[in-house]
N, C-alpha and C. Protein backbone atom coordinates (compact mmCIF):
# COMPACT_ATOMS: atom_id res chain seq x y z
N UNK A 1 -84.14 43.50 100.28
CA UNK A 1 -83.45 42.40 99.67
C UNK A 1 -81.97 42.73 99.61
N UNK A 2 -81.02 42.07 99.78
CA UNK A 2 -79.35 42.34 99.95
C UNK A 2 -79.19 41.12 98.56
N UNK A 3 -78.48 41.69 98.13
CA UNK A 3 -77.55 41.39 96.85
C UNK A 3 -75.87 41.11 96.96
N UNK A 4 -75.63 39.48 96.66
CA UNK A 4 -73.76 39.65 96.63
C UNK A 4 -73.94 39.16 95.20
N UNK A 5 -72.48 40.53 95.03
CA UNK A 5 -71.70 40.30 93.31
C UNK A 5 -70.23 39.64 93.59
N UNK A 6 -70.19 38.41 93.03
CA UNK A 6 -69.05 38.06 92.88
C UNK A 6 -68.53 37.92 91.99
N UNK A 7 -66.98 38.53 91.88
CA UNK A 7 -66.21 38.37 90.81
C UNK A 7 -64.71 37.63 90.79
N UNK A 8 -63.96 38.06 90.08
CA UNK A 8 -62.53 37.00 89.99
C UNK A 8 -61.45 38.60 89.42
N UNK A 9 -60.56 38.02 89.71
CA UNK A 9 -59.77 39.07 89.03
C UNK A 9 -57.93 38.60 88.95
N UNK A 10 -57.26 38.76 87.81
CA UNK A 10 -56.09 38.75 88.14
C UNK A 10 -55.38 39.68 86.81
N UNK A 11 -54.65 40.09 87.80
CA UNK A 11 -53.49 41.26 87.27
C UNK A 11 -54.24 42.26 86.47
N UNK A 12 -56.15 42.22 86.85
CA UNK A 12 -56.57 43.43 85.86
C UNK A 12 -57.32 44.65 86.32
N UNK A 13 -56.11 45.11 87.55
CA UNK A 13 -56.61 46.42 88.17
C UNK A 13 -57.55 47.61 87.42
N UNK A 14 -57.04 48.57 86.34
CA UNK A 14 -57.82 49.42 85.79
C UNK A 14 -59.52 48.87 85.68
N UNK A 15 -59.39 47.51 84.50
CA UNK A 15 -60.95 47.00 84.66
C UNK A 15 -61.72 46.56 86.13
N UNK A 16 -61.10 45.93 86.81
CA UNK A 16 -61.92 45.53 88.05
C UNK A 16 -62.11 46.76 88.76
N UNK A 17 -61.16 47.93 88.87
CA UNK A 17 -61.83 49.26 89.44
C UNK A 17 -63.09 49.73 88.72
N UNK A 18 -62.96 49.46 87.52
CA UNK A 18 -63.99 50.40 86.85
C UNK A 18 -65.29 49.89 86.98
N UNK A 19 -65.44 47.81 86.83
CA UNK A 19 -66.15 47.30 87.04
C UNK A 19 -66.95 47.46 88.76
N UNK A 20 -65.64 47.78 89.47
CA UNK A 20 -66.55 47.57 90.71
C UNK A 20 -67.05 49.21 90.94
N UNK A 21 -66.56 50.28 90.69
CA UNK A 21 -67.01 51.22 90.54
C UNK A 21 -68.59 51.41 89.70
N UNK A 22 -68.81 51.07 88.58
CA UNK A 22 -70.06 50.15 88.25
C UNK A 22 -70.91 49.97 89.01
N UNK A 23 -70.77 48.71 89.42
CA UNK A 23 -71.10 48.05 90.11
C UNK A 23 -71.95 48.91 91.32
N UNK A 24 -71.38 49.34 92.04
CA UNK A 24 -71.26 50.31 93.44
C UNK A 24 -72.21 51.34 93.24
N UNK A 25 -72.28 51.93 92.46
CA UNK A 25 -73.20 53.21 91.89
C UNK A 25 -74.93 52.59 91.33
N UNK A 26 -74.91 51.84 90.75
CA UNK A 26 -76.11 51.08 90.38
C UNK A 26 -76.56 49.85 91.74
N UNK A 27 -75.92 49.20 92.44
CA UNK A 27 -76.21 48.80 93.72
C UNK A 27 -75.60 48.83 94.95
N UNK A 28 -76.15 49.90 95.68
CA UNK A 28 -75.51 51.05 96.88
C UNK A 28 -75.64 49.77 97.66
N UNK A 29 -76.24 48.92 98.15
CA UNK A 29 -76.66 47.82 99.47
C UNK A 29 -76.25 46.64 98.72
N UNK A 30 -75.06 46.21 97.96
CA UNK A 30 -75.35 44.84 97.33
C UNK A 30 -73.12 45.03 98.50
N UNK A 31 -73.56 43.62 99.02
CA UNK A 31 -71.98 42.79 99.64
C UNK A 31 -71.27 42.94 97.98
N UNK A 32 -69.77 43.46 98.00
CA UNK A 32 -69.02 42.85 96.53
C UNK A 32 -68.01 41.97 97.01
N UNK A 33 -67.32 40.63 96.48
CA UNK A 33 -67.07 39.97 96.83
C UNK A 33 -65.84 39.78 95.46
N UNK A 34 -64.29 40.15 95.72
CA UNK A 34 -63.32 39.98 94.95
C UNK A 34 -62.53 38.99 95.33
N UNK A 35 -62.79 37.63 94.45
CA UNK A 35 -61.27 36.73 94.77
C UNK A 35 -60.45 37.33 93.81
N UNK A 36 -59.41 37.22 94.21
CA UNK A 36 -58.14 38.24 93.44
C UNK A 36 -57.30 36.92 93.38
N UNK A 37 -57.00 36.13 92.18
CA UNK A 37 -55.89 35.25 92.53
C UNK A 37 -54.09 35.06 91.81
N UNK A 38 -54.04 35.84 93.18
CA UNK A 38 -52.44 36.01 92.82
C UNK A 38 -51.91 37.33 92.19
N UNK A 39 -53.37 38.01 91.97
CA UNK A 39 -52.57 39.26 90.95
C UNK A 39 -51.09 39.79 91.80
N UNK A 40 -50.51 39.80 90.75
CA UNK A 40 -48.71 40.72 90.74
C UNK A 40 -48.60 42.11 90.45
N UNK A 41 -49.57 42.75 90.34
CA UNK A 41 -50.08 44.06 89.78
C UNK A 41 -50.72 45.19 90.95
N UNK A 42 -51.20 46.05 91.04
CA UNK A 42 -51.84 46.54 92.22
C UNK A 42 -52.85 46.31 92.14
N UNK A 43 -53.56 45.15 91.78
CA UNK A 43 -54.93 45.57 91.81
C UNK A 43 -55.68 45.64 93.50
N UNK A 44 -55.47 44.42 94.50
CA UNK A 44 -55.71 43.98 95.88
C UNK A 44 -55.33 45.71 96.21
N UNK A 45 -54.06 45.91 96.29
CA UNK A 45 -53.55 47.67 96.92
C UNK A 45 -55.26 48.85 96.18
N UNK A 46 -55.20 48.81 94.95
CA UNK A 46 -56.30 49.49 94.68
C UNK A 46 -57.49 49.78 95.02
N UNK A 47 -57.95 48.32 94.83
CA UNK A 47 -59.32 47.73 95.65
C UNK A 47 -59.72 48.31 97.24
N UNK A 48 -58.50 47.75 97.80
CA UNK A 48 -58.66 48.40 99.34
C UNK A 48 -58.43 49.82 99.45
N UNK A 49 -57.64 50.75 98.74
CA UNK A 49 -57.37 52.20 98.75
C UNK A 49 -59.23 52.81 98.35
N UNK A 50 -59.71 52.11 97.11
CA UNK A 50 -61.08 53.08 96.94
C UNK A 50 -62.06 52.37 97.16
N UNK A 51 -62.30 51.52 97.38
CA UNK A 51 -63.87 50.43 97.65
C UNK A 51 -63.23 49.59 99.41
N UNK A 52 -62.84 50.26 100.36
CA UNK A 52 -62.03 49.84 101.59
C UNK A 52 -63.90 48.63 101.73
N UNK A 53 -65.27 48.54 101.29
CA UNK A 53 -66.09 47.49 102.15
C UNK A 53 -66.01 46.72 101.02
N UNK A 54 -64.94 46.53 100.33
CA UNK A 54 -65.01 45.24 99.10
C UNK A 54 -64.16 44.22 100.00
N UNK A 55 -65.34 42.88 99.70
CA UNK A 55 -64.58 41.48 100.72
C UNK A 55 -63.60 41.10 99.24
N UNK A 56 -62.32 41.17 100.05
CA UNK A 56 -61.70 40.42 98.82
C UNK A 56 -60.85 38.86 99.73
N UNK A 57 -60.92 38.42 98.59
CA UNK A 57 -60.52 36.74 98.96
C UNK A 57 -58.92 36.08 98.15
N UNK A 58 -58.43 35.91 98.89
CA UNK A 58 -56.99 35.86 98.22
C UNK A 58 -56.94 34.33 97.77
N UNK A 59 -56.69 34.33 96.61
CA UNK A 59 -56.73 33.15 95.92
C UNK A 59 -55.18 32.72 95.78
N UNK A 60 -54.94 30.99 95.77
CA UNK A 60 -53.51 30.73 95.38
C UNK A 60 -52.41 31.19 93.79
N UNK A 61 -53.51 31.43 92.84
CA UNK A 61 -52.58 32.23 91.51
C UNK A 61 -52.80 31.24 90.69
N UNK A 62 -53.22 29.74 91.20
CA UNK A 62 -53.51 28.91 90.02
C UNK A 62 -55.46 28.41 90.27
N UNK A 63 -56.19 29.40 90.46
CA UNK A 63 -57.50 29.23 90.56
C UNK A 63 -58.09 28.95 88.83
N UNK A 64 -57.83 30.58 88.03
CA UNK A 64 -58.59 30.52 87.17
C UNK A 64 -59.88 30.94 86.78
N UNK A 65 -60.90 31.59 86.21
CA UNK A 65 -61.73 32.04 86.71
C UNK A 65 -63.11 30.55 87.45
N UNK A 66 -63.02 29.43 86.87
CA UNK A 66 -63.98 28.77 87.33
C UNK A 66 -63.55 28.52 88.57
N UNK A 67 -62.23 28.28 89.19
CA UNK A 67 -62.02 28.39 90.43
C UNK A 67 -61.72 29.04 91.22
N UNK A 68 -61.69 30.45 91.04
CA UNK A 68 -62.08 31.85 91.87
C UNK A 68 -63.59 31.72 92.02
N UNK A 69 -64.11 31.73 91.17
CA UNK A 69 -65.88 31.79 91.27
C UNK A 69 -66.25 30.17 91.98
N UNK A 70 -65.33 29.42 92.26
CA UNK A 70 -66.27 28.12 93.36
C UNK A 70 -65.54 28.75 94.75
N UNK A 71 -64.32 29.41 94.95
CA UNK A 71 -64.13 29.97 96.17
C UNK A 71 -64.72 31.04 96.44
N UNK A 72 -65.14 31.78 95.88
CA UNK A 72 -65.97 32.83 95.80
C UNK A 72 -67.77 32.72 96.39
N UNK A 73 -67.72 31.39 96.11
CA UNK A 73 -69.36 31.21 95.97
C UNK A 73 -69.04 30.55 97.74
N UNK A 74 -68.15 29.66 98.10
CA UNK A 74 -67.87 29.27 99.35
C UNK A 74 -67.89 29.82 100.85
């Protein structure tokens, strides 16, 4: 069975590392799926430096989380 986690994230690098780090350790075979929208912060630079098979999805900065999670689900 394959598993996708999708999440949202903006400007909150430390937590979304830790979360997807989480994440990663408890499901080795699950797709993770980051819309990042707009963060101004490192989080996108982070993401790709330690989780390089995280799909991340670049959002316009005015998504929000209900509309990171309908592009996300897309």
């Amino acid at each position: 069975m394959k598993i996708a986690i999708l999440l949202s994230s903006f400007n909150r690098a430390n937590k979304t590392l830790e979360c997807i780090s989480t994440l990663s350790k408890h499901h080795h075979n699950a797709d993770i799926y980051l819309v990042d929208d707009g963060s101004t912060d490192t989080t996108v630079v982070d993401i790709n430096a330690e989780f390089p098979n995280v799909n991340i999805i670049h959002g316009s900065g005015s998504l929000f989380w209900a509309g990171a999670m309908r592009l996300g689900w897309s």
